[in-house]
N, C-alpha and C. Protein backbone atom coordinates (compact mmCIF):
# COMPACT_ATOMS: atom_id res chain seq x y z
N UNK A 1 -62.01 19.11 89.79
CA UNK A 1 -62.07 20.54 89.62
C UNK A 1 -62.49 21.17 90.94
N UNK A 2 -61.77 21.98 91.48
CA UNK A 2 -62.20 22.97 92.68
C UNK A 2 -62.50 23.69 92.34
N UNK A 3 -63.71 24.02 92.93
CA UNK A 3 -65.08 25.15 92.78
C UNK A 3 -64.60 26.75 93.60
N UNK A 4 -64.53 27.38 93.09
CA UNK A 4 -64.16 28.74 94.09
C UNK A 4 -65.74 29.18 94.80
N UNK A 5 -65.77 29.88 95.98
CA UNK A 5 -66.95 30.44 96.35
C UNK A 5 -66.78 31.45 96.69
N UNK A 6 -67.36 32.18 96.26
CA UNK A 6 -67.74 33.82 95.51
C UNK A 6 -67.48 34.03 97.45
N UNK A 7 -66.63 35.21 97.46
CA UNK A 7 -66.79 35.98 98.64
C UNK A 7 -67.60 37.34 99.10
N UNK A 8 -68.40 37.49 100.21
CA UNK A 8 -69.17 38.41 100.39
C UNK A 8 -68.44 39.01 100.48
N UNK A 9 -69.31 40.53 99.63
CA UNK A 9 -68.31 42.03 99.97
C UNK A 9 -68.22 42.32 101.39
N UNK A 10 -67.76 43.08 101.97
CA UNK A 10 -67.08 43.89 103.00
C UNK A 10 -67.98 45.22 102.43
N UNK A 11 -68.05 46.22 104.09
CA UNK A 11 -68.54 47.44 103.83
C UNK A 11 -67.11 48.30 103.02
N UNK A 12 -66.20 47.73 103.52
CA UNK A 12 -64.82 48.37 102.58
C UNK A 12 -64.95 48.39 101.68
N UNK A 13 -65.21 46.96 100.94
CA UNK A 13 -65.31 46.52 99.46
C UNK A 13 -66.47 47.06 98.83
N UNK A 14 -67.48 47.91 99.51
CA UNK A 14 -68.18 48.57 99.03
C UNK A 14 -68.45 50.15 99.21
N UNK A 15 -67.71 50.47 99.81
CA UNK A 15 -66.88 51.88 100.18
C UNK A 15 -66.34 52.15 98.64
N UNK A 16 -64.80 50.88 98.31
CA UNK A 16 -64.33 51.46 98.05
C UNK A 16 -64.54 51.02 96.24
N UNK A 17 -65.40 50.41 96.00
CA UNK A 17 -66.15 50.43 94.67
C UNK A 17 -67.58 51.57 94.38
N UNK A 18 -68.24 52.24 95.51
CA UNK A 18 -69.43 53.06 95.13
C UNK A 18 -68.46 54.86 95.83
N UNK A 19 -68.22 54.89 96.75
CA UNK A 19 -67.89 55.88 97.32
C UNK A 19 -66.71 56.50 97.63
N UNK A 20 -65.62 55.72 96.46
CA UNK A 20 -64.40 56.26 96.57
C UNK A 20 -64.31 57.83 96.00
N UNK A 21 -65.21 58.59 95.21
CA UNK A 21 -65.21 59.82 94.55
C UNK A 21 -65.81 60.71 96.02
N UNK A 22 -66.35 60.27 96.69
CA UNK A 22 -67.50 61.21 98.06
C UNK A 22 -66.82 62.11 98.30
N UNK A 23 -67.04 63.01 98.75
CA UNK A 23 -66.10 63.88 100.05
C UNK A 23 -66.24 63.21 101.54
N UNK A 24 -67.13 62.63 101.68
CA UNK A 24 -67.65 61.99 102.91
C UNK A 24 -68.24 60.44 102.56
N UNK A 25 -67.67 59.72 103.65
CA UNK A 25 -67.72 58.15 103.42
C UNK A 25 -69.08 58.17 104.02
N UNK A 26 -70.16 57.36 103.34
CA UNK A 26 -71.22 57.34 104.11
C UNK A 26 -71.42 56.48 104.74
N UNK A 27 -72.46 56.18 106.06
CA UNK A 27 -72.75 55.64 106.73
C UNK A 27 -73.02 54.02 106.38
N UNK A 28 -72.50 53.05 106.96
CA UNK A 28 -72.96 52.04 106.45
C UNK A 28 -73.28 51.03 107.70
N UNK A 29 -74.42 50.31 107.88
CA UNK A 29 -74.67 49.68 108.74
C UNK A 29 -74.16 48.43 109.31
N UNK A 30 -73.38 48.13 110.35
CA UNK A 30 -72.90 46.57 110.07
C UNK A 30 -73.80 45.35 110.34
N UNK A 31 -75.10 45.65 110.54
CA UNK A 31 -76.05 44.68 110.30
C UNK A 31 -76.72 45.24 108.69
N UNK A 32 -76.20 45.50 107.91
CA UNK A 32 -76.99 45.41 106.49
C UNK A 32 -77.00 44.68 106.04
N UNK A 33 -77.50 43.92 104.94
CA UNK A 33 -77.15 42.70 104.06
C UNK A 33 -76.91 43.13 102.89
N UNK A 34 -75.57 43.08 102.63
CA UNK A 34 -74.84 43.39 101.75
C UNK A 34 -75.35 42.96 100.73
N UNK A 35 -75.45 41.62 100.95
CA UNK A 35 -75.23 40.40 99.65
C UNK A 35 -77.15 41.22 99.04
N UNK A 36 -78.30 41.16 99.59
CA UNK A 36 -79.51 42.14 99.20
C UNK A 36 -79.68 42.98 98.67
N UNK A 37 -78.03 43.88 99.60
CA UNK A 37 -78.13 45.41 98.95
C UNK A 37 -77.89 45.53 97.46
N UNK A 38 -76.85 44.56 96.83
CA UNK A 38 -75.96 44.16 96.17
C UNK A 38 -76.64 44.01 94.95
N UNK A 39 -77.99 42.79 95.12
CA UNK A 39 -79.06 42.65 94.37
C UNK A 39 -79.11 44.13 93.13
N UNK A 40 -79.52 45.14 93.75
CA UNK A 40 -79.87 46.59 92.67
C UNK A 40 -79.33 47.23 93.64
N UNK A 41 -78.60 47.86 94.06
CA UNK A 41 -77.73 48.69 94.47
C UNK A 41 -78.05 50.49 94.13
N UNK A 42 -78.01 50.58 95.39
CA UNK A 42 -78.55 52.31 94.35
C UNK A 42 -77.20 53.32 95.89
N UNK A 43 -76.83 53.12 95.26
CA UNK A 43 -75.94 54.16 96.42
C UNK A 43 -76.25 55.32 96.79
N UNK A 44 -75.51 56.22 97.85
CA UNK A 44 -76.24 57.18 98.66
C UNK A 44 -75.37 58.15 97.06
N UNK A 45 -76.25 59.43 96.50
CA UNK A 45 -75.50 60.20 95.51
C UNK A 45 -74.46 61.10 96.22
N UNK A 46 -73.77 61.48 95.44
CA UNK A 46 -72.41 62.19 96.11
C UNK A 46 -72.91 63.70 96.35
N UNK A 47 -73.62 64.18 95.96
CA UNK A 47 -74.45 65.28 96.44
C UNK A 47 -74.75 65.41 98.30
N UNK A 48 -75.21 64.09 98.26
CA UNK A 48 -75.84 64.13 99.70
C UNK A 48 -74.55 63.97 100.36
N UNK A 49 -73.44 63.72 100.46
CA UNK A 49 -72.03 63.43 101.10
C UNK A 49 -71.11 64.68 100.69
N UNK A 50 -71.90 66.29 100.44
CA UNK A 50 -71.17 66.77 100.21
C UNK A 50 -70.87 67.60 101.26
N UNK A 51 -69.79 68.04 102.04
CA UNK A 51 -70.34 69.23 103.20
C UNK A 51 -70.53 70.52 103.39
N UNK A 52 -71.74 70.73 104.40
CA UNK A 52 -71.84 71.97 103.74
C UNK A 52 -71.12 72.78 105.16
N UNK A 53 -71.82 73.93 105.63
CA UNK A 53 -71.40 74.55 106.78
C UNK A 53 -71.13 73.69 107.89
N UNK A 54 -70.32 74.27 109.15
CA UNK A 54 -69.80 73.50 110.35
C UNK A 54 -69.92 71.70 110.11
N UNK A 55 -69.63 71.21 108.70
CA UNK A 55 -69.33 70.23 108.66
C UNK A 55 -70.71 69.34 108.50
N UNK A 56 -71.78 69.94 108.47
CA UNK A 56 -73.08 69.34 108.07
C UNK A 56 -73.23 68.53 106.62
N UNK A 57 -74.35 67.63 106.84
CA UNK A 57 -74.37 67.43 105.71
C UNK A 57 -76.07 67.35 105.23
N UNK A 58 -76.30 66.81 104.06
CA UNK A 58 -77.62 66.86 103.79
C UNK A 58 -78.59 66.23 104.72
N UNK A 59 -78.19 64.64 105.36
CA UNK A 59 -79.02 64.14 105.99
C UNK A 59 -79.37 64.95 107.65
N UNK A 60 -78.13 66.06 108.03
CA UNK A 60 -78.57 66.21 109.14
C UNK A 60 -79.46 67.77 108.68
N UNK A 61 -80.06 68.05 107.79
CA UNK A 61 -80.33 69.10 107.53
C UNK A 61 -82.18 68.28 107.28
N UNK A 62 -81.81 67.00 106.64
CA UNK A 62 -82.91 66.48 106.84
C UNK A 62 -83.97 66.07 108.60
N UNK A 63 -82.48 65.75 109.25
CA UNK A 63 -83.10 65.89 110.79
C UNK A 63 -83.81 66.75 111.66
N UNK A 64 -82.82 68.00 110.88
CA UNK A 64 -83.25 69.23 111.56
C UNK A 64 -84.88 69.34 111.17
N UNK A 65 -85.24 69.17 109.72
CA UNK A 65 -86.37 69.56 109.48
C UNK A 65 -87.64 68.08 110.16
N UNK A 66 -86.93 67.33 110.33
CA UNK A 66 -87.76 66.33 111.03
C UNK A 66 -88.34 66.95 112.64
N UNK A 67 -87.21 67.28 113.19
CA UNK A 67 -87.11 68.08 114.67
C UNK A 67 -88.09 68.92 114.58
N UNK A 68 -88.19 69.51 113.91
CA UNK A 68 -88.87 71.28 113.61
C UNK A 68 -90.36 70.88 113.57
N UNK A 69 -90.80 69.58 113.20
CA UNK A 69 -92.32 69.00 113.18
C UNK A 69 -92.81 69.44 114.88
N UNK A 70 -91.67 68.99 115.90
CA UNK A 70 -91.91 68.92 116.97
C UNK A 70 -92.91 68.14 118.00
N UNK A 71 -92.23 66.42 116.60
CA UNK A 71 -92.90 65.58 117.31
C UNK A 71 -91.35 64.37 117.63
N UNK A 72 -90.40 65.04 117.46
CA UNK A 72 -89.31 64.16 117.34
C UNK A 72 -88.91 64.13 118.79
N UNK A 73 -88.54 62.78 119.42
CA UNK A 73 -88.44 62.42 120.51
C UNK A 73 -86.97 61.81 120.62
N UNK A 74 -86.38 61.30 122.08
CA UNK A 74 -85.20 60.84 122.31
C UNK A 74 -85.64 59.04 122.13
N UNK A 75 -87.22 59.16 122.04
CA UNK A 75 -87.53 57.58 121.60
C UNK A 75 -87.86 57.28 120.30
N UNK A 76 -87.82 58.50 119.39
CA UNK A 76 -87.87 58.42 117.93
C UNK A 76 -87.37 57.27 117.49
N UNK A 77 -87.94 56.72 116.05
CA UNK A 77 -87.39 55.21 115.59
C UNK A 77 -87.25 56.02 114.20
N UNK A 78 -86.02 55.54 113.45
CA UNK A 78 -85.45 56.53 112.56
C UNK A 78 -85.52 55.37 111.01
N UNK A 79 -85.83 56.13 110.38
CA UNK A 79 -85.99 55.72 109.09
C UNK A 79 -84.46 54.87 108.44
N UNK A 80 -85.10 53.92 107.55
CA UNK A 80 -83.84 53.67 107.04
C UNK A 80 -83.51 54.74 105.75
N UNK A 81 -84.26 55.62 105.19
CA UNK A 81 -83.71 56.31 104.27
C UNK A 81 -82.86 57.01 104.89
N UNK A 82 -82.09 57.67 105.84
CA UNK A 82 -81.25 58.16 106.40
C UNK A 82 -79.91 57.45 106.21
N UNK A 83 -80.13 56.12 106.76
CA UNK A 83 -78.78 55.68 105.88
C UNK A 83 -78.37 55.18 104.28
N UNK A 84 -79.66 54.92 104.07
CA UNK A 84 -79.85 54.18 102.75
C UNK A 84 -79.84 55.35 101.72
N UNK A 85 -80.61 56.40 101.70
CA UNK A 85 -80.71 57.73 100.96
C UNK A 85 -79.57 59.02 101.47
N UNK A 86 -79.22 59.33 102.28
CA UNK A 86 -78.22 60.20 102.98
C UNK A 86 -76.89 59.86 103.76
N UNK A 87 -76.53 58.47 103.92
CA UNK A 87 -75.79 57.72 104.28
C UNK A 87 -74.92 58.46 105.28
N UNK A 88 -75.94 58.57 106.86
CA UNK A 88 -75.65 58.87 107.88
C UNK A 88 -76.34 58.17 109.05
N UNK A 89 -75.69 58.13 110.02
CA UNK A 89 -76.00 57.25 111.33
C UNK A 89 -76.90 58.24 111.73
N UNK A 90 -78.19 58.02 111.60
CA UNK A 90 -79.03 59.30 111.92
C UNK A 90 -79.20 59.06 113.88
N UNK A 91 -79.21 58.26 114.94
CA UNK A 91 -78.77 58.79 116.24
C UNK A 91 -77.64 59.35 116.51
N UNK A 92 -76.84 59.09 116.11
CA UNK A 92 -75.46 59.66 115.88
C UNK A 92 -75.06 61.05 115.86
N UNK A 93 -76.04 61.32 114.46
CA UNK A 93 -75.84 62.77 114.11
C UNK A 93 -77.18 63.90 114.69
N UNK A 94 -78.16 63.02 115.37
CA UNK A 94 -78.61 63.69 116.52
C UNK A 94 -78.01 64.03 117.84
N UNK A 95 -76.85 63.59 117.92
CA UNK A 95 -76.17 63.85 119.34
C UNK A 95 -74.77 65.19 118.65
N UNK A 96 -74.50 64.82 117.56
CA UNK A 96 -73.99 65.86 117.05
C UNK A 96 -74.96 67.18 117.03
N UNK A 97 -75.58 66.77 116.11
CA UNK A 97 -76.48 68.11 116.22
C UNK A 97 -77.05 69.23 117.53
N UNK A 98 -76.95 68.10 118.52
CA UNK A 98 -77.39 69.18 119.59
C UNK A 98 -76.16 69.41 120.33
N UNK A 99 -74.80 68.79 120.22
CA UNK A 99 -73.51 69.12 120.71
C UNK A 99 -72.87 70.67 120.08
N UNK A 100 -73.74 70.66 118.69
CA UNK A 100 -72.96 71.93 118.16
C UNK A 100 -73.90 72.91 118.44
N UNK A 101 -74.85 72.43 118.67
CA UNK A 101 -76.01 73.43 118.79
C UNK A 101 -77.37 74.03 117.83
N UNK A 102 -77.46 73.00 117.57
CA UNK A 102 -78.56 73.10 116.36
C UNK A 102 -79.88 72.45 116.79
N UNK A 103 -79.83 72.02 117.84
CA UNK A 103 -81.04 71.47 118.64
C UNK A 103 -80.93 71.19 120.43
N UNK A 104 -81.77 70.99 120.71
CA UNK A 104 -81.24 70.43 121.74
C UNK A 104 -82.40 69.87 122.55
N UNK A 105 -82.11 68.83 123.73
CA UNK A 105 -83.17 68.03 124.60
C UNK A 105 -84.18 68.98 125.72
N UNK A 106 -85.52 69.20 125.08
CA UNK A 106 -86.02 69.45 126.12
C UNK A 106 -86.16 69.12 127.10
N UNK A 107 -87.03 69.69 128.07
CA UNK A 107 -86.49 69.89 129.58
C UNK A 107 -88.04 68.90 129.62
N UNK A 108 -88.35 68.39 131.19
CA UNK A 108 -89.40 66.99 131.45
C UNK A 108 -90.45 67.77 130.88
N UNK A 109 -90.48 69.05 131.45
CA UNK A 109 -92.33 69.93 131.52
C UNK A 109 -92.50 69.80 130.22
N UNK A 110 -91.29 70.40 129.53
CA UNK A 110 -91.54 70.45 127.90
C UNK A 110 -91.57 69.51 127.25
N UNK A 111 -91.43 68.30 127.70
CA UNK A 111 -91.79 66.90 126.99
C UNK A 111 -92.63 65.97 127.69
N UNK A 112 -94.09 67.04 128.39
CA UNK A 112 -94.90 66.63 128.91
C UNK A 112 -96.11 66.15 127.57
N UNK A 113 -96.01 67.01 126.52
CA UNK A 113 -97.05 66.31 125.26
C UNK A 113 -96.66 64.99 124.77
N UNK A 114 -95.51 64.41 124.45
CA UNK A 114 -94.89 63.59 124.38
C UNK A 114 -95.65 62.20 125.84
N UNK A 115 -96.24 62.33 126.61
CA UNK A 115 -96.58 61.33 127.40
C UNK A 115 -98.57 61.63 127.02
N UNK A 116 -99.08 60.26 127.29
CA UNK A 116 -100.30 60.72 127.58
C UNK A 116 -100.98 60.46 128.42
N UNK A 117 -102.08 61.14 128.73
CA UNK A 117 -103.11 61.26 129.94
C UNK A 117 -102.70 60.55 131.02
N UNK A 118 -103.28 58.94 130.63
CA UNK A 118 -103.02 57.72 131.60
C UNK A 118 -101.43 58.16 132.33
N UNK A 119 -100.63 58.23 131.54
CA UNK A 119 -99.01 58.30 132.68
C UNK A 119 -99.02 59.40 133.46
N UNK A 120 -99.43 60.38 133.01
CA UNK A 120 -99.69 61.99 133.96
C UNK A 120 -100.28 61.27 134.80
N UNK A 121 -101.36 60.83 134.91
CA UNK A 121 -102.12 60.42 136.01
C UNK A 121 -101.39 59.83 136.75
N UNK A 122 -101.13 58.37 135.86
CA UNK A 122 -99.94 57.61 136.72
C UNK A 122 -98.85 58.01 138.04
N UNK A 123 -98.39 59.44 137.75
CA UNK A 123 -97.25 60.59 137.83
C UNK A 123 -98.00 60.83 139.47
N UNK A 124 -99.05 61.54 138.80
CA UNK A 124 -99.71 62.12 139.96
C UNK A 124 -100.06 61.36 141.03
N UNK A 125 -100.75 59.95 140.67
CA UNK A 125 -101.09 59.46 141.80
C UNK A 125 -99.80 58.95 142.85
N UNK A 126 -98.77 58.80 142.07
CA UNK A 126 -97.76 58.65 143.11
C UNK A 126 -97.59 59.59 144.18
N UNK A 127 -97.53 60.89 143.68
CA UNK A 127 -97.36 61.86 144.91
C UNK A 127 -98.75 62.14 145.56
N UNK A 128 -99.89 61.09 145.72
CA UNK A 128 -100.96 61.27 146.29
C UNK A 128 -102.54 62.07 145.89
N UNK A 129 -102.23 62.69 144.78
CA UNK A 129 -103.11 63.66 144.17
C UNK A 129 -104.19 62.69 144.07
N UNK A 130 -105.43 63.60 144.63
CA UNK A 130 -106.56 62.87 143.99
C UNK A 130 -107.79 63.70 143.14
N UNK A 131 -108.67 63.34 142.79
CA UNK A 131 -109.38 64.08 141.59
C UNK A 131 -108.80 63.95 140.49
N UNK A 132 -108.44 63.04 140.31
CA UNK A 132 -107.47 62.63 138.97
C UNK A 132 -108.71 62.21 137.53
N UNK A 133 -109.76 61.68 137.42
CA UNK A 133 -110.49 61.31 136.88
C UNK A 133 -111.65 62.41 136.13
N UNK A 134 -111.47 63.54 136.99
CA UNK A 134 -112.14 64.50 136.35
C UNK A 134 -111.48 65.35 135.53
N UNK A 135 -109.93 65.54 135.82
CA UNK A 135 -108.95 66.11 134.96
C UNK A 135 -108.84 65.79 133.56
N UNK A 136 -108.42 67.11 132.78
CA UNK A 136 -108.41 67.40 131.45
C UNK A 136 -107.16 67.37 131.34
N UNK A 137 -106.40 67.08 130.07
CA UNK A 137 -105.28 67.29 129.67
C UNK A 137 -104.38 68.63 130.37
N UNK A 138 -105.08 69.51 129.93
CA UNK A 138 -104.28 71.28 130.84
C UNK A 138 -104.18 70.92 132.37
N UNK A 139 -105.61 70.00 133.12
CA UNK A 139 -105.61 69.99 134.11
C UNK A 139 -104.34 69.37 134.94
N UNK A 140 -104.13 68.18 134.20
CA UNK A 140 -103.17 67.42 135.07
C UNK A 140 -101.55 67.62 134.45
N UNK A 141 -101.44 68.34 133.42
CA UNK A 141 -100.34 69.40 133.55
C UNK A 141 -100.06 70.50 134.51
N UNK A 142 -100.92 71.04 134.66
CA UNK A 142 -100.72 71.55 135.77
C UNK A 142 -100.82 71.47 137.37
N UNK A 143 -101.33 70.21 137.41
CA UNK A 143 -101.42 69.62 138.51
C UNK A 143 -100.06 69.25 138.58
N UNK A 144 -99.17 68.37 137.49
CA UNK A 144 -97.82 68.05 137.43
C UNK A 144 -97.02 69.56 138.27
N UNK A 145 -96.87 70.80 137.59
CA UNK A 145 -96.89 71.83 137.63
C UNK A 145 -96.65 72.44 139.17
N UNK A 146 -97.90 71.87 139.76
CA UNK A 146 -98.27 72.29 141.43
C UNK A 146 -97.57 71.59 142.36
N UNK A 147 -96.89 70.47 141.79
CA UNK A 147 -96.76 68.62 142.21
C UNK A 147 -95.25 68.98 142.07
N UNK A 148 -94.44 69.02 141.35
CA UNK A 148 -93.33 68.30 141.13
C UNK A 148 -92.67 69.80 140.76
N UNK A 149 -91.46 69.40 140.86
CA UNK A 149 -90.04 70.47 140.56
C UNK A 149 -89.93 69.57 139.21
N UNK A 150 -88.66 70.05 138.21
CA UNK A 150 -87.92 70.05 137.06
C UNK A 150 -87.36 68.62 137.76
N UNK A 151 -86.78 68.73 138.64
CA UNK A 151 -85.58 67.42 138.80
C UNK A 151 -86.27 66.46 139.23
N UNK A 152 -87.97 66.30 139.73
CA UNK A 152 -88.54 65.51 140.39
C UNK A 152 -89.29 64.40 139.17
N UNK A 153 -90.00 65.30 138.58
CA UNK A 153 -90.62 65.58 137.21
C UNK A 153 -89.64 64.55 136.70
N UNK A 154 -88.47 64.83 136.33
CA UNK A 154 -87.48 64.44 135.25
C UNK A 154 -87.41 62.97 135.54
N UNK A 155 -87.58 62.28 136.91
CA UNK A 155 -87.11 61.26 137.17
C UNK A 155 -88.51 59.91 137.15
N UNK A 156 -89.22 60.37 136.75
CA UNK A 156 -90.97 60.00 135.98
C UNK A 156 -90.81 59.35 135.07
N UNK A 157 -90.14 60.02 134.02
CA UNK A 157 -90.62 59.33 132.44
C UNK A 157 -89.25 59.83 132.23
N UNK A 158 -88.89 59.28 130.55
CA UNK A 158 -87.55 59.28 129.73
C UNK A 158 -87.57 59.90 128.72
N UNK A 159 -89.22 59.82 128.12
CA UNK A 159 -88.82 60.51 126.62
C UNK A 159 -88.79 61.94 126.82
N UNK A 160 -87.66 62.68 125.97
CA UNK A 160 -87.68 63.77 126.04
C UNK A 160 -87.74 64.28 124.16
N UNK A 161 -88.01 65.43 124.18
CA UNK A 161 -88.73 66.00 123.03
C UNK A 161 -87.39 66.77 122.56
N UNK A 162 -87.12 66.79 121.41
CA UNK A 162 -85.94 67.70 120.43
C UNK A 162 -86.37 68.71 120.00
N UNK A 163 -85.78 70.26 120.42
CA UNK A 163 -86.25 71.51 119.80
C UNK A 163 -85.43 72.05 119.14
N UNK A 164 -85.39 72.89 117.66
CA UNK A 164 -84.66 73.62 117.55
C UNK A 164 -83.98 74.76 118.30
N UNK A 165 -83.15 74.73 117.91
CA UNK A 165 -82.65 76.40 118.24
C UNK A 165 -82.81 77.62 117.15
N UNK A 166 -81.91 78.75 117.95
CA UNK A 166 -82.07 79.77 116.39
C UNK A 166 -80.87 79.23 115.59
N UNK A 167 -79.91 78.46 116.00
CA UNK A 167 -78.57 78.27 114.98
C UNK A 167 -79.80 76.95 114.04
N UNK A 168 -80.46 76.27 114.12
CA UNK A 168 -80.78 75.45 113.60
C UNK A 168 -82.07 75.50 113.16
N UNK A 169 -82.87 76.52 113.34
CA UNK A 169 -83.47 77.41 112.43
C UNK A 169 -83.25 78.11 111.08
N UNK A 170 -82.20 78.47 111.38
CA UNK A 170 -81.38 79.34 110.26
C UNK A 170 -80.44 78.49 109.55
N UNK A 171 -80.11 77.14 109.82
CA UNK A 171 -79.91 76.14 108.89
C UNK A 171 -80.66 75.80 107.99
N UNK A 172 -81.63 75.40 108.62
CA UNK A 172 -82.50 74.74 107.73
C UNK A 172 -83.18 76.11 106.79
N UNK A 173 -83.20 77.27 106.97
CA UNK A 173 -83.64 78.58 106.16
C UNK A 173 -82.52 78.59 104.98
N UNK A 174 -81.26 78.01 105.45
CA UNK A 174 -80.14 78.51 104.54
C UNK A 174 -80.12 77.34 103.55
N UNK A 175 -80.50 75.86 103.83
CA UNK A 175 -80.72 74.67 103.07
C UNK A 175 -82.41 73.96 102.75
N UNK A 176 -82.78 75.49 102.38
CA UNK A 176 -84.11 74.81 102.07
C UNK A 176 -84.38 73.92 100.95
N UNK A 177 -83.35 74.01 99.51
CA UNK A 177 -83.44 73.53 98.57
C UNK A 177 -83.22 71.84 99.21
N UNK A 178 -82.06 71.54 100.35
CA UNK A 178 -82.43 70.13 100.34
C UNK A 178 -83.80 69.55 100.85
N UNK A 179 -84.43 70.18 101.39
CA UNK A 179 -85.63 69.84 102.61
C UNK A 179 -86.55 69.83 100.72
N UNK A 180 -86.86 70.66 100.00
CA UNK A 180 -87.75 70.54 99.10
C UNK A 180 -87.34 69.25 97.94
N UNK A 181 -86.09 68.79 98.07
CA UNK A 181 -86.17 67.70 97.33
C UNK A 181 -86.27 66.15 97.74
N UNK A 182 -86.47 66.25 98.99
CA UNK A 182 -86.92 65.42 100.16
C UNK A 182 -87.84 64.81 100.02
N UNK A 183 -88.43 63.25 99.76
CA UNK A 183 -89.66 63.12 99.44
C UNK A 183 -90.62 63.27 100.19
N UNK A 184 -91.61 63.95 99.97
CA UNK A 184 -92.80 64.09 101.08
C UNK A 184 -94.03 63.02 101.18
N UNK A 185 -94.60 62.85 102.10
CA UNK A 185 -95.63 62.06 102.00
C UNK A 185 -96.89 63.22 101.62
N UNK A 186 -98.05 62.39 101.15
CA UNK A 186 -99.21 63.27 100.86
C UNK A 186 -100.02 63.80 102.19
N UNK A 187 -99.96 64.61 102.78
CA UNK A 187 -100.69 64.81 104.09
C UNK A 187 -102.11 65.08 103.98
């Protein structure tokens, strides 16, 4: 008797058994484990794959309101509920988002909170500054400030900080009902 062995699904084969009704195919990872997911399966709901304005969808409405904390960085590490709950490539649809204009990369100065103390210093002592040890946070911002241009500055450090705009302000005003069904943590 030859034994058959069960073949692993395909993200197709699971496309096209959970998400053939979507308006939008959701995101699926090609390092997921299918065969895990497979275990209890809870698919992304067709709600969240529905689109809304300029082609948005729920999860980037969820980004936006992540952004808007204004602690979201270009070194941000992104949740798996984004693909798992909203079934979107959430770096992805951060580069969308600020292509259409709903956010966009601050500039070095402005993603000077984003670094701390020690690297400012770091910063400074390269271009020679001294009195570095008595400096306060404001201080050696603005010592940066006295020190360095935008393009000089920029070539220091990497992380840069994500701000809204007004188009992406007024998104997230116009989709507040998704942001409130969003699970929150207890703060």
């Amino acid at each position: 008797m030859i034994k058959m062995e069960k073949r692993m699904p395909t993200i197709s084969d699971i496309l096209e058994k959970y998400y053939l009704d979507h308006e939008v195919e959701p995101y699926i990872s090609p390092d997921r484990d299918l065969g895990a997911w497979l275990v209890d399966p809870k698919p992304v709901s067709k709600r969240k794959m529905e689109l809304l304005q300029d082609g948005l969808l729920a999860g980037d409405i969820i980004l936006l309101w992540r952004i808007n904390f204004g602690m979201f960085t270009t070194e941000t590490w992104f949740p798996k509920y984004f693909e798992y709950t909203y079934g979107i490539h959430a770096p992805e649809h951060v580069k969308v988002l600020v292509d259409k204009g709903y956010a966009c990369i601050e500039s070095a100065f402005d993603s000077l909170v984003h670094i701390n103390a020690t690297m400012k210093k770091a910063i400074l002592k390269k271009k020679g500054v001294v009195g570095l040890s008595k400096m306060k946070a404001s201080d050696l911002n603005q010592a940066l400030a006295n020190h360095f241009t935008e393009e000089e500055l920029a070539q220091q450090f990497s992380v840069r900080g994500y701000q809204l705009t007004e188009k992406g302000k007024q998104a997230l005003e116009e989709h507040q009902a998704i942001i409130d069904r969003h699970p929150k943590k207890n703060l």
